[in-house]
Protein backbone atom coordinates (compact mmCIF):
# COMPACT_ATOMS: atom_id res chain seq x y z
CA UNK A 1 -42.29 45.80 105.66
CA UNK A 2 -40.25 47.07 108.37
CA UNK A 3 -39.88 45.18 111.37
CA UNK A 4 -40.05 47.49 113.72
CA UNK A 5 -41.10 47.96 117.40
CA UNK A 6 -44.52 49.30 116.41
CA UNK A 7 -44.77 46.09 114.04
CA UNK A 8 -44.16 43.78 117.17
CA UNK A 9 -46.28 45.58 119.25
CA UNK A 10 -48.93 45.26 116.53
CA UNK A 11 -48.92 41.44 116.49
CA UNK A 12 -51.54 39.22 118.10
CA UNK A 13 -49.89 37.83 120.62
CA UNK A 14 -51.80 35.78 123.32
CA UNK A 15 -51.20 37.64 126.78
CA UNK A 16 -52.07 35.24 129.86
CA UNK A 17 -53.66 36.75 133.40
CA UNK A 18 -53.49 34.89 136.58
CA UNK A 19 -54.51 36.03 139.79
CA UNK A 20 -51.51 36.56 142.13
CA UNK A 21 -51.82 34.42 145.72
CA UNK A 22 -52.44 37.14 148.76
CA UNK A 23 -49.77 35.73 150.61
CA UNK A 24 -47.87 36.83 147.70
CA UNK A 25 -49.07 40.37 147.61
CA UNK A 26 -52.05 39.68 145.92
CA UNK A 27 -52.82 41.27 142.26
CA UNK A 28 -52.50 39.94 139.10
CA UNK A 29 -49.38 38.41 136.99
CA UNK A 30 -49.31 38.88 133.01
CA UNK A 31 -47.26 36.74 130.61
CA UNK A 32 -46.51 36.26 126.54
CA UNK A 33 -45.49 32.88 126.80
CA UNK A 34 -44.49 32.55 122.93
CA UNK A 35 -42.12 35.28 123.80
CA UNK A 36 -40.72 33.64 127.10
CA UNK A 37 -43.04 32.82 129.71
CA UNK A 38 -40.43 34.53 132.54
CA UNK A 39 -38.61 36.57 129.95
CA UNK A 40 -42.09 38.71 129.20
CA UNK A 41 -44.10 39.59 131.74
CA UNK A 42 -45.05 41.60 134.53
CA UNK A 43 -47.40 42.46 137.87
CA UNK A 44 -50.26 44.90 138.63
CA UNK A 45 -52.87 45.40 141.30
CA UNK A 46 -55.74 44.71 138.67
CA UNK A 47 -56.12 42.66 135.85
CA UNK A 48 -56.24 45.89 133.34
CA UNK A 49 -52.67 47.28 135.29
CA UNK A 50 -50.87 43.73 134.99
CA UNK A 51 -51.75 43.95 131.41
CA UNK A 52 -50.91 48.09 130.96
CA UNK A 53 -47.46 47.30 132.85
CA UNK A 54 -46.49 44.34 130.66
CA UNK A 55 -47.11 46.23 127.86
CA UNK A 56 -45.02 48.79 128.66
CA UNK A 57 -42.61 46.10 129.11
CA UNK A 58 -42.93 44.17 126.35
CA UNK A 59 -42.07 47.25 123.97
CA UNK A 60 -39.04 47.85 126.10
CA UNK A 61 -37.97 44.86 126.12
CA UNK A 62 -38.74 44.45 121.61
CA UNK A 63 -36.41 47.33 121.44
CA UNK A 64 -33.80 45.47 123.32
CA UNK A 65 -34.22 42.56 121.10
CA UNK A 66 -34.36 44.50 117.77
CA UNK A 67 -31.47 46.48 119.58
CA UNK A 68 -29.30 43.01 119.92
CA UNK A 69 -30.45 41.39 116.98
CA UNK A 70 -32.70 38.86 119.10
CA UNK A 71 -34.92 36.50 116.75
CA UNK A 72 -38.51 37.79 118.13
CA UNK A 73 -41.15 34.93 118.07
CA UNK A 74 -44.54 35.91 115.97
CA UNK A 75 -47.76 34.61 116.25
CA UNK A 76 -49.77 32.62 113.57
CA UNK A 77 -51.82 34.40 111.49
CA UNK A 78 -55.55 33.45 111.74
CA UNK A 79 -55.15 31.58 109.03
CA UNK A 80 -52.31 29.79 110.25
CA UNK A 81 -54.12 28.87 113.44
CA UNK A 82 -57.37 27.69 111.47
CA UNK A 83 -55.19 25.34 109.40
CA UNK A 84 -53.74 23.68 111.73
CA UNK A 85 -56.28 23.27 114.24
CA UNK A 86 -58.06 21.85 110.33
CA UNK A 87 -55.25 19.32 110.56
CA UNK A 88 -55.35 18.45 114.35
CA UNK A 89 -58.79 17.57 113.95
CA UNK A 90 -58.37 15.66 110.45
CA UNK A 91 -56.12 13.78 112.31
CA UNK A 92 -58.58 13.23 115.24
CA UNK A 93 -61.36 12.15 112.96
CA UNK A 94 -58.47 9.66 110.98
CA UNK A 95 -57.65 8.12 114.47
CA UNK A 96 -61.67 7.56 115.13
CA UNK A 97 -62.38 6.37 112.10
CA UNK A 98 -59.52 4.94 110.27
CA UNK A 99 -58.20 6.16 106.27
CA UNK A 100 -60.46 7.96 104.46
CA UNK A 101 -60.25 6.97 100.96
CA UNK A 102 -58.21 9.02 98.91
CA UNK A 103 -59.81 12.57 97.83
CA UNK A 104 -62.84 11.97 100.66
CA UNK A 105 -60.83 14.79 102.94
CA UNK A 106 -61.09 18.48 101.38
CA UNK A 107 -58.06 20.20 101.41
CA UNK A 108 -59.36 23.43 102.48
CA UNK A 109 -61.80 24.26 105.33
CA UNK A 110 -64.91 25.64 103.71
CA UNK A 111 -67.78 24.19 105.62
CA UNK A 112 -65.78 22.50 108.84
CA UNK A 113 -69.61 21.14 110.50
CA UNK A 114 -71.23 20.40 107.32
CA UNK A 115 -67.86 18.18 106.69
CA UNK A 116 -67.38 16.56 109.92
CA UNK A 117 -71.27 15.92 110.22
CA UNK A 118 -70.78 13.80 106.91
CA UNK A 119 -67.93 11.81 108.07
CA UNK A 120 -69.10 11.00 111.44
CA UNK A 121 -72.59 11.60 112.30
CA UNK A 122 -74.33 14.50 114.11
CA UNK A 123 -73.61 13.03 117.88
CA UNK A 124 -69.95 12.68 116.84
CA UNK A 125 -69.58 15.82 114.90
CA UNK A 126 -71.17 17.46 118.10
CA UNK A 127 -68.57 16.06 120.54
CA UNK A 128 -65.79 16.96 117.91
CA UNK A 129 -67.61 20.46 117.76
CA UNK A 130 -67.66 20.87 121.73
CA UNK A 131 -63.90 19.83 121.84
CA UNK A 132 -62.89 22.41 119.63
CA UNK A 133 -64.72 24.88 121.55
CA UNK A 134 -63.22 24.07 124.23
CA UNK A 135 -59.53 24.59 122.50
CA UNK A 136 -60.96 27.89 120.97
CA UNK A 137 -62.29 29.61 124.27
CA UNK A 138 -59.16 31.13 125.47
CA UNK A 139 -57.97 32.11 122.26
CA UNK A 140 -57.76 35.99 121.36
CA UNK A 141 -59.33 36.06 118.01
């Protein structure tokens, strides 16, 4: 597969908003931090224009880089992201609970509640369930 501008452009990379301070002109400031949280980003009067302007940007700036022969960052896959969050929180439940004996952890996530609801209980499952919520809501899935 070519790695092209389009392909960049194509990725799902995680674009932050955050409101700009009126004494600083007000409006909105957009980033890609996993491509350079100053290197990537731009301003707009609205959220939608910050986001339309760093986009514009962004491709710009990826033809630069493919240009120069930059390495360009890429995002996990969703697959990527779900195994290691899998791990993070195999780890958590390790760290509450101590070893699990050998072959008690599956290797793959299949049924992530059913499994943690097992190990720990349904109050502990929950609060493991609310903090990865919590790590999940400002991810663009």
């Amino acid at each position: 597969m070519k790695k092209d501008v389009d392909y960049y452009m194509g990725l799902p990379y995680t674009i932050e908003v955050t409101p700009l301070l009126e004494k600083e002109g007000g409006g909105f400031h957009a980033c890609v931090p996993l491509l350079g949280r100053f290197a990537i980003c731009a301003d707009g009067k609205t959220h939608q224009e910050a986001i339309d302007n760093l986009l514009d940007f962004m491709r710009r700036r990826i033809k630069v880089y493919l240009e120069e022969g930059t390495e360009i960052k890429e995002p996990l896959s969703l697959m990527q992201r779900d195994e290691q969050i899998f791990k993070e929180v195999r780890e958590k439940i390790v760290q509450k609970k101590g070893r699990p004996k050998p072959g008690n952890l599956p290797d793959k996530l299949l049924s992530f509640k059913d499994f943690i609801t097992l190990e720990l209980g349904p109050e502990k499952a929950e609060e493991i369930l609310a903090e990865c919520r919590n790590l999940f809501k400002n991810w663009e899935l």
